[in-house]
C-alpha atoms as a PDB file:
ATOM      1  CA  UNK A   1       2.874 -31.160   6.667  1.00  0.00           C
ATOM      2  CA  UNK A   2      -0.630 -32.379   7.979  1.00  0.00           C
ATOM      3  CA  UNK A   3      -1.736 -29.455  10.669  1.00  0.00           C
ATOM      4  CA  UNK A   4      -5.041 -30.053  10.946  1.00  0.00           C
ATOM      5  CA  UNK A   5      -4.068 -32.341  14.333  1.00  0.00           C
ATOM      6  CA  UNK A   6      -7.586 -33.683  15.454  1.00  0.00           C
ATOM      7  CA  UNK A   7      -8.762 -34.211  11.792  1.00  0.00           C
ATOM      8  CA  UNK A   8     -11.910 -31.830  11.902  1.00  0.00           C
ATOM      9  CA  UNK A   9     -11.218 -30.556   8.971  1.00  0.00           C
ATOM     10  CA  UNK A  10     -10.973 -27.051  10.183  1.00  0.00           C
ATOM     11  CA  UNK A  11      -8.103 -25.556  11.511  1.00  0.00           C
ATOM     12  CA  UNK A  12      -8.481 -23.856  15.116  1.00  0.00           C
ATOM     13  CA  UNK A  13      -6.716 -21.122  15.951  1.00  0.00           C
ATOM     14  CA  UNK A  14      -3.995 -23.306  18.677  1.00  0.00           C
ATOM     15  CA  UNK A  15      -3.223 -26.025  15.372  1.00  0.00           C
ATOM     16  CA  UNK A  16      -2.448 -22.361  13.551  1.00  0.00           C
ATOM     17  CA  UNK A  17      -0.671 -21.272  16.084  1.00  0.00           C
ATOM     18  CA  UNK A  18       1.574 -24.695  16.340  1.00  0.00           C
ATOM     19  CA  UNK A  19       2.009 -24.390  12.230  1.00  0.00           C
ATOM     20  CA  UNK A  20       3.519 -20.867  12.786  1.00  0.00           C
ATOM     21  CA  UNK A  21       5.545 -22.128  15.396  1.00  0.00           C
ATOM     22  CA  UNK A  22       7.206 -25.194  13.499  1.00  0.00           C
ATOM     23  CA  UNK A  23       8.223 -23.173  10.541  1.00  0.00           C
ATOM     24  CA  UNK A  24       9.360 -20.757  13.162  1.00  0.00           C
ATOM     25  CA  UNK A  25       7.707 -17.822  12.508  1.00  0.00           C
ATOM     26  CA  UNK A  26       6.948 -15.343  15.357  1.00  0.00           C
ATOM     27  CA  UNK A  27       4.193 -13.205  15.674  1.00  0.00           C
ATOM     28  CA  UNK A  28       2.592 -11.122  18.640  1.00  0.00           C
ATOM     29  CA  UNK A  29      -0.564 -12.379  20.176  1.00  0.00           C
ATOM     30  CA  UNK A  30      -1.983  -8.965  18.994  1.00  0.00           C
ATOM     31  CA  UNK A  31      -1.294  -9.761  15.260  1.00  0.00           C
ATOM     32  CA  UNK A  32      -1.920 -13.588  15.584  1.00  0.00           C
ATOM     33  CA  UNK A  33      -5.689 -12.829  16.317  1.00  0.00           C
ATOM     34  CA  UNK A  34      -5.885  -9.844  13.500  1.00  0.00           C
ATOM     35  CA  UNK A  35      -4.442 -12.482  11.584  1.00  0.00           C
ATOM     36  CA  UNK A  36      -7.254 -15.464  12.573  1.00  0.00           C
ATOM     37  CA  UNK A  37      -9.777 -12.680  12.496  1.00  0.00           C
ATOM     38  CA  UNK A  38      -9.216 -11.808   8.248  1.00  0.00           C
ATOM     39  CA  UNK A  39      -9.394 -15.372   7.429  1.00  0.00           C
ATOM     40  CA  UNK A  40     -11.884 -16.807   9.268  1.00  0.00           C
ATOM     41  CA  UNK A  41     -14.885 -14.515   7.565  1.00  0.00           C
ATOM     42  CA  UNK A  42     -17.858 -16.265   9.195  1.00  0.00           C
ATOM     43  CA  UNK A  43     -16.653 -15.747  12.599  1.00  0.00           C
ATOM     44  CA  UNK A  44     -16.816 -19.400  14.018  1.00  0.00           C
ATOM     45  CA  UNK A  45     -13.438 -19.689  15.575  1.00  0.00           C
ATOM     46  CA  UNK A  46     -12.030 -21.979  13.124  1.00  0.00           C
ATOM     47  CA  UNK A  47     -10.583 -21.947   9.470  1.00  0.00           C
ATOM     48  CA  UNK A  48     -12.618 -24.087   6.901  1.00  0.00           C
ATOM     49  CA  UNK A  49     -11.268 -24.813   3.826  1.00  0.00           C
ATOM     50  CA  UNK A  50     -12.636 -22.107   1.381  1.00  0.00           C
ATOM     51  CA  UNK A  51     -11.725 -19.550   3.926  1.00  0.00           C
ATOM     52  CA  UNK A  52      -8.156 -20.751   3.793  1.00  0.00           C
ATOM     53  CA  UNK A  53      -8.130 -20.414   0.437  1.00  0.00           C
ATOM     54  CA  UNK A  54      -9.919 -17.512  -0.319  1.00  0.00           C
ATOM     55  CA  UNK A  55      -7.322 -16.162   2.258  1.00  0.00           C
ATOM     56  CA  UNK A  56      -4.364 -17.492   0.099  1.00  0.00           C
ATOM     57  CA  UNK A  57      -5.435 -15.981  -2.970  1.00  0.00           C
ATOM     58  CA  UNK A  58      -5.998 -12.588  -1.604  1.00  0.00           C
ATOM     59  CA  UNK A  59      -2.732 -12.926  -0.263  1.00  0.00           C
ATOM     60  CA  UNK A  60      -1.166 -14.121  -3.810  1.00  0.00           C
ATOM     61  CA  UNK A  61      -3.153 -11.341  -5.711  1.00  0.00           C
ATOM     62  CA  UNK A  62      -1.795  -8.522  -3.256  1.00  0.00           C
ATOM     63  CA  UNK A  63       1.897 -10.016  -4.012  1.00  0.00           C
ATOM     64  CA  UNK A  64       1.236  -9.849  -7.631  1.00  0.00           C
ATOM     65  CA  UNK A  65      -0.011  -6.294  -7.312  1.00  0.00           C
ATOM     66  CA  UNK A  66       2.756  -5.061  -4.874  1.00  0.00           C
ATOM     67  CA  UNK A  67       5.728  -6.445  -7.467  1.00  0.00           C
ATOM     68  CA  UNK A  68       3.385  -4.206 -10.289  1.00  0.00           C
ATOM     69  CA  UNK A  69       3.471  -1.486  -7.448  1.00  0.00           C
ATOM     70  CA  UNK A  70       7.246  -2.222  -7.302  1.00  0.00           C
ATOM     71  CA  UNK A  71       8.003  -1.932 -10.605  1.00  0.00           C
ATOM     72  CA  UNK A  72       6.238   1.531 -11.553  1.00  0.00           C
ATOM     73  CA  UNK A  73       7.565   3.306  -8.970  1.00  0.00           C
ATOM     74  CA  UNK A  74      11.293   1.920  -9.868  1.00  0.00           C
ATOM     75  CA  UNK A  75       9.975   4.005 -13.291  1.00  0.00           C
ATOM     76  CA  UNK A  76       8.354   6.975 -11.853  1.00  0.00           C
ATOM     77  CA  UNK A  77       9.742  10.512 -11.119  1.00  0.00           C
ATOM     78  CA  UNK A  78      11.556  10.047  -7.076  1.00  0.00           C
ATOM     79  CA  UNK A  79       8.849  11.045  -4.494  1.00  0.00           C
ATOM     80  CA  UNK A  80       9.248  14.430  -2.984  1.00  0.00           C
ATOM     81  CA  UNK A  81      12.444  14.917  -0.573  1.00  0.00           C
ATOM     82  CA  UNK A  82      13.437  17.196   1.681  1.00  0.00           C
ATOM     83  CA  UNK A  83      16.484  19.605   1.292  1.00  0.00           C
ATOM     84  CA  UNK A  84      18.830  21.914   3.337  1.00  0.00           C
ATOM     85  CA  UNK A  85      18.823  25.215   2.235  1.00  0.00           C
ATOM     86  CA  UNK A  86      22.224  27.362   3.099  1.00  0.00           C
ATOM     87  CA  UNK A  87      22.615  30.910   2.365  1.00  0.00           C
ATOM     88  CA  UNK A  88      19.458  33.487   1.915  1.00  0.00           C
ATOM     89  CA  UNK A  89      16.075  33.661   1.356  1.00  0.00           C
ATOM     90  CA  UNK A  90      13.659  36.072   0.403  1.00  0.00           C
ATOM     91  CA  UNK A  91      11.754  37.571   2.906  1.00  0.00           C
ATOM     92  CA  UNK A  92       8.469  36.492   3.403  1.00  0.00           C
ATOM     93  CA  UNK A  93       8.875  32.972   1.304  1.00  0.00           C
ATOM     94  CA  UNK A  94       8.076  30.183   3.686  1.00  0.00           C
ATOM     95  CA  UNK A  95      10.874  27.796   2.770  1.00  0.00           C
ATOM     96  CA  UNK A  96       8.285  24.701   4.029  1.00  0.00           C
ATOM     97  CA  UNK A  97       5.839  25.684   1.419  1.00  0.00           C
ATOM     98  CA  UNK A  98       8.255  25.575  -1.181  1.00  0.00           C
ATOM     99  CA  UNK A  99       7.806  22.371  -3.912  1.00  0.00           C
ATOM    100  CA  UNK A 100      11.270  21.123  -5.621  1.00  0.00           C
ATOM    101  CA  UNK A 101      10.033  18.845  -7.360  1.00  0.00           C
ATOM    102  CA  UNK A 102       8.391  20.119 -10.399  1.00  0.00           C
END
């Protein structure tokens, strides 16, 4: 799909905006402007190429490292959890100080 409506070739934040909104994605206004506000790095209210796809590649390399990310942890010990103790303790031990997991 062509988005860049008035053929500037930049894309303003309301031709953004209207691309979200035809593949129907919603977003707050809040997170619409943080969003505008990482991509467009020179601060000129509109989206030139590079900075699109600078943008995209960040956004490609973060995938790539979260599936990495993903796929230790799967092999990595469980991260610490919390259990129910029943029955007695020592005196004195603080029970929230207390690591299971070595």
């Amino acid at each position: 799909a062509f988005y860049d409506t008035d053929r500037s070739g930049y894309l303003e934040k309301e031709e953004i905006r209207q691309a979200l909104q035809s593949a129907a994605f919603v977003i707050t206004e809040e997170n619409f402007d943080s969003l505008i506000a990482s991509i467009d790095t020179d601060g000129d209210g509109k989206i030139a190429f590079e900075e699109f796809v600078n943008f995209y590649t960040d956004m490609e390399e973060r995938k790539k490292w979260d599936s990495i990310r993903a796929e230790m942890e799967g092999k990595l010990p469980g991260t610490p959890s919390t259990m129910t103790i029943i029955g007695r303790v020592k005196a004195g031990v603080n029970v929230r100080n207390v690591n299971l997991n070595r």
